[in-house]
Structure formats: C-alpha cells, structure tokens
Protein backbone atom coordinates (compact mmCIF):
# COMPACT_ATOMS: atom_id res chain seq x y z
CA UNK A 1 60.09 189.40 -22.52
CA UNK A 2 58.87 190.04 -26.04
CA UNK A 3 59.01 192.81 -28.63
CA UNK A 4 55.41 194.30 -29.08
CA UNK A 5 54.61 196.95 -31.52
CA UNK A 6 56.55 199.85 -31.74
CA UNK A 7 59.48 198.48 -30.41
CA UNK A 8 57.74 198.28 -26.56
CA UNK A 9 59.20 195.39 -24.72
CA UNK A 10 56.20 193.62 -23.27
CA UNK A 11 56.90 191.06 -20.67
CA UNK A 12 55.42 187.97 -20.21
CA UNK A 13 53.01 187.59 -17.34
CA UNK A 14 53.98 184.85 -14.76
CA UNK A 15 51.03 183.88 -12.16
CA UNK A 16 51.79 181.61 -9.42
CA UNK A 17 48.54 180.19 -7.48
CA UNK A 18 48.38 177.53 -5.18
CA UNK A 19 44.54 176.65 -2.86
CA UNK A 20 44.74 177.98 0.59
CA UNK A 21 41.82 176.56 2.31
CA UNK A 22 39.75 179.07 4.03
CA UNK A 23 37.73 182.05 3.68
CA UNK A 24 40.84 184.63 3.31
CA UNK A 25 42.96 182.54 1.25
CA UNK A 26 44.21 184.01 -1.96
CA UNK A 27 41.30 183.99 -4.65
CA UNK A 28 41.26 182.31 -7.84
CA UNK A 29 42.72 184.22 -10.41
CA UNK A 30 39.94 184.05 -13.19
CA UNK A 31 40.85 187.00 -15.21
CA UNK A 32 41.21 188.73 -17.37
CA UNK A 33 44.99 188.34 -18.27
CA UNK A 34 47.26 189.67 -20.39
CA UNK A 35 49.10 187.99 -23.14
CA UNK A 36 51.75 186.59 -23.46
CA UNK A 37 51.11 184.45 -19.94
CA UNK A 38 51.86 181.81 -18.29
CA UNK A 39 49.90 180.54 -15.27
CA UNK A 40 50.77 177.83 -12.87
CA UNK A 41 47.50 176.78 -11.08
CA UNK A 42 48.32 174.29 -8.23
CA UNK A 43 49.91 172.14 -10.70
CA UNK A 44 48.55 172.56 -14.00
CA UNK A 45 50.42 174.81 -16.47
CA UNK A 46 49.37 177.13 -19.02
CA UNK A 47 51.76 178.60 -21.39
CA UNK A 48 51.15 181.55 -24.13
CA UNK A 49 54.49 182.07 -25.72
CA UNK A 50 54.31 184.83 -28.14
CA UNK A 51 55.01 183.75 -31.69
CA UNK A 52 54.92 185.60 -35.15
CA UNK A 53 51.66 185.44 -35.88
CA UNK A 54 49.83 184.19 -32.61
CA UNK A 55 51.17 182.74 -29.73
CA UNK A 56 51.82 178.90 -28.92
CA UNK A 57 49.14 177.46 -25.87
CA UNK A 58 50.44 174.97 -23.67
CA UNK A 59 49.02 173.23 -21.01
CA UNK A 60 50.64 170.57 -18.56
CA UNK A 61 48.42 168.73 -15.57
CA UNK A 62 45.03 167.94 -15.51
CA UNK A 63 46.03 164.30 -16.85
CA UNK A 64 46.69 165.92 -20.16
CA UNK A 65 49.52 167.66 -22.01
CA UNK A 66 47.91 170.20 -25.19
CA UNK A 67 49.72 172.39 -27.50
CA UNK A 68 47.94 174.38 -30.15
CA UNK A 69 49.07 177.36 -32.10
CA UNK A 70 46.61 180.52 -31.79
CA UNK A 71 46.69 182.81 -34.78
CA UNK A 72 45.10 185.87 -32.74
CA UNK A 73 47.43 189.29 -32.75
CA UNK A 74 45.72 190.64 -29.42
CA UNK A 75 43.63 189.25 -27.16
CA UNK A 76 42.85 188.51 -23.16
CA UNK A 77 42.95 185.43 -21.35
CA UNK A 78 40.19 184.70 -18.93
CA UNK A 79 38.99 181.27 -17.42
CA UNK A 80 35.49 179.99 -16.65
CA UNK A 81 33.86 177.26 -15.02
CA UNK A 82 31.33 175.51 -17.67
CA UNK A 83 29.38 172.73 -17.69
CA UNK A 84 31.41 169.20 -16.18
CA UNK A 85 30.25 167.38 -19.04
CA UNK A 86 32.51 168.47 -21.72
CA UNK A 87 35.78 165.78 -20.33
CA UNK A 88 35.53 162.85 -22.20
CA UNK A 89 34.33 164.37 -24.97
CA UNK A 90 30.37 163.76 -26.47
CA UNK A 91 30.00 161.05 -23.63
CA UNK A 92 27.24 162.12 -21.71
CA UNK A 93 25.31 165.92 -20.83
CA UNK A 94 24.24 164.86 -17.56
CA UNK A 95 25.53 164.97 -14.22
CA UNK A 96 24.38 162.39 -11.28
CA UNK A 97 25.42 163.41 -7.58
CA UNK A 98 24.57 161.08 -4.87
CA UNK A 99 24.43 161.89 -1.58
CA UNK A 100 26.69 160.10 0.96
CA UNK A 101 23.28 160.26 3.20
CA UNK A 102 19.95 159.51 2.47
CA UNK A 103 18.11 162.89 2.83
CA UNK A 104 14.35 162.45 4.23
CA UNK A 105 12.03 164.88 3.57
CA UNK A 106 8.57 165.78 5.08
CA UNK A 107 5.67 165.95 3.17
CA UNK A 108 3.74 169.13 1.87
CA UNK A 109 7.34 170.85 2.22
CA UNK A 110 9.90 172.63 0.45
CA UNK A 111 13.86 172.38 2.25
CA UNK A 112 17.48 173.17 1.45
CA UNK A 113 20.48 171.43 1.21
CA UNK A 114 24.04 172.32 -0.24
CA UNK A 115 26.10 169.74 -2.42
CA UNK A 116 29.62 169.81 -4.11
CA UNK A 117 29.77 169.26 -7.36
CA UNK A 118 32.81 168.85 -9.75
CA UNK A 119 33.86 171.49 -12.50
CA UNK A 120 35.46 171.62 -15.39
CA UNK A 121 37.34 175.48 -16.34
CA UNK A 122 37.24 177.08 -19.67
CA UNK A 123 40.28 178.92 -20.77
CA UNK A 124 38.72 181.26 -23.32
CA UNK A 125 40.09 183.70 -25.55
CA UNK A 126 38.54 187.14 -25.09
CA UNK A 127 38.48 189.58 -28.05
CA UNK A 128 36.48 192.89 -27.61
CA UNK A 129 35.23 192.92 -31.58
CA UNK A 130 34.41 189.23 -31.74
CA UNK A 131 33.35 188.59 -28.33
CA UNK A 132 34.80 184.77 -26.90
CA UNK A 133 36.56 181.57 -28.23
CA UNK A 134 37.54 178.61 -25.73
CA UNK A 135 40.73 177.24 -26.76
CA UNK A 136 40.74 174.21 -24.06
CA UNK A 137 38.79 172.92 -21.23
CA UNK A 138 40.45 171.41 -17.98
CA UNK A 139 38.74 168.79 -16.16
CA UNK A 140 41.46 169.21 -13.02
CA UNK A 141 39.01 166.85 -10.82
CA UNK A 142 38.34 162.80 -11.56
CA UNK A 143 35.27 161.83 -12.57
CA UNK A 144 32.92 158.35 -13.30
CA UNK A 145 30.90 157.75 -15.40
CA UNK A 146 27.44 155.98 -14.57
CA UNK A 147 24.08 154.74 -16.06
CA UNK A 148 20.89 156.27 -14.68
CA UNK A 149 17.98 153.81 -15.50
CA UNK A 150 17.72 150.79 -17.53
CA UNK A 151 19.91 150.37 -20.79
CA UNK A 152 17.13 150.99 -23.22
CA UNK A 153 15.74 154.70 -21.81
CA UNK A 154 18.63 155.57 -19.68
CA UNK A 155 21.29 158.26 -19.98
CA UNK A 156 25.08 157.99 -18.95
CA UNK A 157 26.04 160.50 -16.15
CA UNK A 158 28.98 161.99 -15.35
CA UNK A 159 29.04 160.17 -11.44
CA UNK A 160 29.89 162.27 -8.28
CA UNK A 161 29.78 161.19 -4.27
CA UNK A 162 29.10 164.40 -2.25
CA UNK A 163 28.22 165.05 1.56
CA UNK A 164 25.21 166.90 2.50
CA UNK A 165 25.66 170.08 3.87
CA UNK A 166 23.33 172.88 5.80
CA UNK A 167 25.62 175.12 5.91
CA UNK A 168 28.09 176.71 2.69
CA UNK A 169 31.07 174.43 2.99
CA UNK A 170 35.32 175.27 1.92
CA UNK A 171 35.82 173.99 -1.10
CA UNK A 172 38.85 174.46 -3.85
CA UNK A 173 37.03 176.73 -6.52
CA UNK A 174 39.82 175.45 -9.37
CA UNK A 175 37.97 171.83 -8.57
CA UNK A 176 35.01 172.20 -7.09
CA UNK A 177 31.70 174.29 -7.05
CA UNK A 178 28.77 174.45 -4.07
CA UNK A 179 25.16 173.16 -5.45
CA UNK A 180 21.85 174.40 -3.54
CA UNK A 181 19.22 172.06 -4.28
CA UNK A 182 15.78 173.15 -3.18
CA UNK A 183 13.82 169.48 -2.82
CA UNK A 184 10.06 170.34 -2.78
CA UNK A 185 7.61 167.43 -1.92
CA UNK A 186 4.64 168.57 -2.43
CA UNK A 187 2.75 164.91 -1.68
CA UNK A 188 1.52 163.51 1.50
CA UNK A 189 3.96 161.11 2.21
CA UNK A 190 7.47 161.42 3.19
CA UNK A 191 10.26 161.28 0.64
CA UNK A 192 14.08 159.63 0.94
CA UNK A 193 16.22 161.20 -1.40
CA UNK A 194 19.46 159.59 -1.99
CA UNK A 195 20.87 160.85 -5.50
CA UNK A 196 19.54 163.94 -8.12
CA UNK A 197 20.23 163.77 -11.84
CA UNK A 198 21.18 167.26 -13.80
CA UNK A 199 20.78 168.15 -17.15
CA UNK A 200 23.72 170.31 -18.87
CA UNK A 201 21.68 172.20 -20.81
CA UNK A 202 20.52 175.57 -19.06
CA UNK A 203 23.16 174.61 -16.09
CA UNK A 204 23.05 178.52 -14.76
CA UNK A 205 27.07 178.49 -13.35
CA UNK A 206 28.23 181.96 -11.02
CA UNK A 207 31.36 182.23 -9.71
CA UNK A 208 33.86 184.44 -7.54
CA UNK A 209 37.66 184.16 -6.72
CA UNK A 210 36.66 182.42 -3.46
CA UNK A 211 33.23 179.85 -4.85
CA UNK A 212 31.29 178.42 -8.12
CA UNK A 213 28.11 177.99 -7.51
CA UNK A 214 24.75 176.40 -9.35
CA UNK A 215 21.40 176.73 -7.66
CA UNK A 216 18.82 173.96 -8.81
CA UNK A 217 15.66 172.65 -8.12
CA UNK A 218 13.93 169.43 -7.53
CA UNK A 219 10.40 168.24 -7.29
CA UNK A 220 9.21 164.87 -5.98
CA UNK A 221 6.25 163.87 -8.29
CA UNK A 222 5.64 160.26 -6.43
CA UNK A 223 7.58 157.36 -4.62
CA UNK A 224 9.84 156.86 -7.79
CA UNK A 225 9.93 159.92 -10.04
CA UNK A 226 11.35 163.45 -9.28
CA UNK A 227 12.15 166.56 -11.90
CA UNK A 228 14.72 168.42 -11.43
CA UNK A 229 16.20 171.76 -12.90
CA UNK A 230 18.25 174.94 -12.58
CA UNK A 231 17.72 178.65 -11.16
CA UNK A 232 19.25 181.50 -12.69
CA UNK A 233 20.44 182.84 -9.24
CA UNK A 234 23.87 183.11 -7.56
CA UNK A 235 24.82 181.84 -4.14
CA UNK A 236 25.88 185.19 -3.03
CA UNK A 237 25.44 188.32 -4.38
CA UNK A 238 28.71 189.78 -6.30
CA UNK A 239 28.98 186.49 -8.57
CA UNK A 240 29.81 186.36 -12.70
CA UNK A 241 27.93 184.51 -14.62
CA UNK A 242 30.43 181.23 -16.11
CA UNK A 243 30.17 180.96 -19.96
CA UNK A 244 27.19 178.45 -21.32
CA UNK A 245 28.29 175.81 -23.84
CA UNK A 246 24.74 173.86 -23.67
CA UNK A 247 22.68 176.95 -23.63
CA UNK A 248 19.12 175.46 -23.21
CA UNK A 249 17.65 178.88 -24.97
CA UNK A 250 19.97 178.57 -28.38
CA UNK A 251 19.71 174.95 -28.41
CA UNK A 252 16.21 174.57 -28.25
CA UNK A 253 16.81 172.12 -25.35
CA UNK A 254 14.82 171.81 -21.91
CA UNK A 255 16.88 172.05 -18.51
CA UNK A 256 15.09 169.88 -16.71
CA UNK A 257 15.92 166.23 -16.40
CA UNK A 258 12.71 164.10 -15.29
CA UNK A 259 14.13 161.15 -13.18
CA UNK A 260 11.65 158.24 -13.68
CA UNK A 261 13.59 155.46 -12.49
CA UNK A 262 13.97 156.68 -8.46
CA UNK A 263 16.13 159.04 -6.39
C-alpha cells in the first residue's frame, strides 16, 4: 500500500502469471498496468516500489538482476516484444534461424512455412503527454551468436534452431514468437532451403495475450543467394503492433538482408 495524492491509499498491484500451454490458457498480461506493480512472470520479477520522487524498478530472472530509480510521478507500465537483437548489447542486428529440415521448394512457386523465433520484451514506461520510454529489455530465452558468411563481408547473427511447421504451432508468447516466411522461387530449378537471415531494421512485430508474430518474405535469386524481408501484416487479425527500436523508416535503413553466401 502507498499514500497517493490526497491522502488516497493506493495499493500496489501484484500479478502472478505462469505459461499454460494451450489455446485457453491464461494470456499474457501485456498491459497496461498500474503503478506501483509488481509482476511475477514465470520466474522473472519486476518490482515498482513507489518512492518520493519516482519509484525504484527491479527486476530478478532472465539471467540478470537490474535496479534503477525512475523519476516519473505518474505513469503506466506496459510490455512489448521488440526486436531479439537488443541482448548483448550493440553485438549484432540480425537474426539467423535455421531450420531443423531442409525445406525443398519447386520451381516457378511461391509456399508457406511457419518458424519460431526467439523474443526479447520491452518493459516501457507509458506517459500520455510524452508518449513511451523503455526502461529495460528482457531476453527470458538463450540465444547464440553466429557468423553468416566469410569474416571479411559477413555479419554476426543472433543464432536460432527452429522446426518447420505447416500449421500455427503452441508456443510460450513471454519466450517465443511464430514467423511466416513466404519462400518464392521464381527460377526454374528447384531450391533447398536450410536457414534465412533477418535484418532488425523494419522487423514488423504483432502480438496478442495468446502469440507474437512477424510475417517475412524471402526470394531465391539463384543456387546461392536469396533476399529476404518483412511484411507489415499480423498473423491473425486482432494483433498490436510491438514497439520498433530499429525503425527502418527513421533510420534511413533497408529491411531486407540479401544473403549472398547460401541458404
């Protein structure tokens, strides 16, 4: 409990949520929330103890323990998947998934297939007169890092192993998000695709209490390059759109990530 203004005792918020695999478990509580709060999110803790002028952020899990002080009076919690690039820090803006099956695909053709990918959540400060602020980002799934290409024109990737899937798969939506990947090969011979590199910038995220989703692209241009980039569409209608740290737009950055040394 704490003393708001006007003498009105304001109690602090305590939410308790723990994955439920499964269509009709319990949904992820996103928000917004109201402060003070403190959220227990199957095993990660974050604290916002009211203090004299903020409140005191805490967070426990994730691999990580953070404390910072937040000078804000008022004020909404909400969390957001963004862009799993940001955990380690200035390391690498790409993201390399390969499949646990080579995927063959016929020429003069355009098919579907559904990937997880890993996420990292936002836990953003909402303010209605000055719009957003992320205090911290969680990375609550482990991650490798790899090297796509040679060491003199490569790029370090953020490395991820994922089934192929036809059909939406269950997935925890604190750790994990479903990717649609539309392969078009437009050439007259037939194409094995075994891995697809990502770009961060212009990464279009949605999400839902129940899914995150991103909805990409990628084009087979001959036997060893392939281009690949991002769809501003959710998986299902109903979605939010996640906040953009690498906002291809603002940062005068392309989304698309041309993969020259195979797939």
């Amino acid at each position: 409990m704490t003393m708001g203004k006007n003498g009105v005792v304001r109690a602090s918020q305590n939410i308790t949520w723990v994955y439920n695999e499964g269509e009709n478990g319990e949904g992820f509580p996103w928000g917004p929330h109201k402060l003070p709060l403190t959220l227990d999110l199957a095993g990660v803790s974050l604290v916002f103890k009211k203090q004299d002028r903020g409140f005191l952020y805490q967070r426990n899990g994730a691999g990580e323990c953070v404390e910072k002080i937040v000078l804000a009076d008022k004020g909404s919690i909400f969390l957001s998947p963004v862009e799993p690039v940001h955990k380690p820090l200035g390391v690498s803006t790409h993201v390399l998934v390969e499949f646990d099956q080579p995927v063959v695909v016929e020429p003069r053709t355009k098919r579907e297939i559904l990937v997880i990918f890993p996420l990292e959540i936002a836990c953003a400060l909402g303010h209605s007169r000055d719009g957003e602020h992320i205090i911290d980002i969680i990375a609550p799934s482990s991650s490798k890092l790899t090297l796509y290409g040679n060491t003199r024109d490569g790029f370090v990737c953020k490395y991820w192993k994922s089934a192929v899937y036809t059909s939406k798969p269950v997935v925890n939506p604190f750790e994990k998000g479903v990717m649609k990947i539309a392969i078009q090969n437009p050439g007259s011979r037939w194409a094995e695709v075994n891995r697809a590199a990502f770009s961060a910038f212009g990464m279009k995220i949605f999400y839902s209490p129940q899914l995150v989703s991103l909805h990409a692209t990628m084009k087979i241009n001959s036997a060893l390059t392939a281009e690949t980039n991002f769809i501003d569409k959710p998986f299902q209608a109903g979605m939010s759109k996640a906040l953009e740290q690498f906002n291809s737009k603002l940062l005068s950055q392309q989304g698309r990530t041309v993969m020259e040394e195979g797939y």
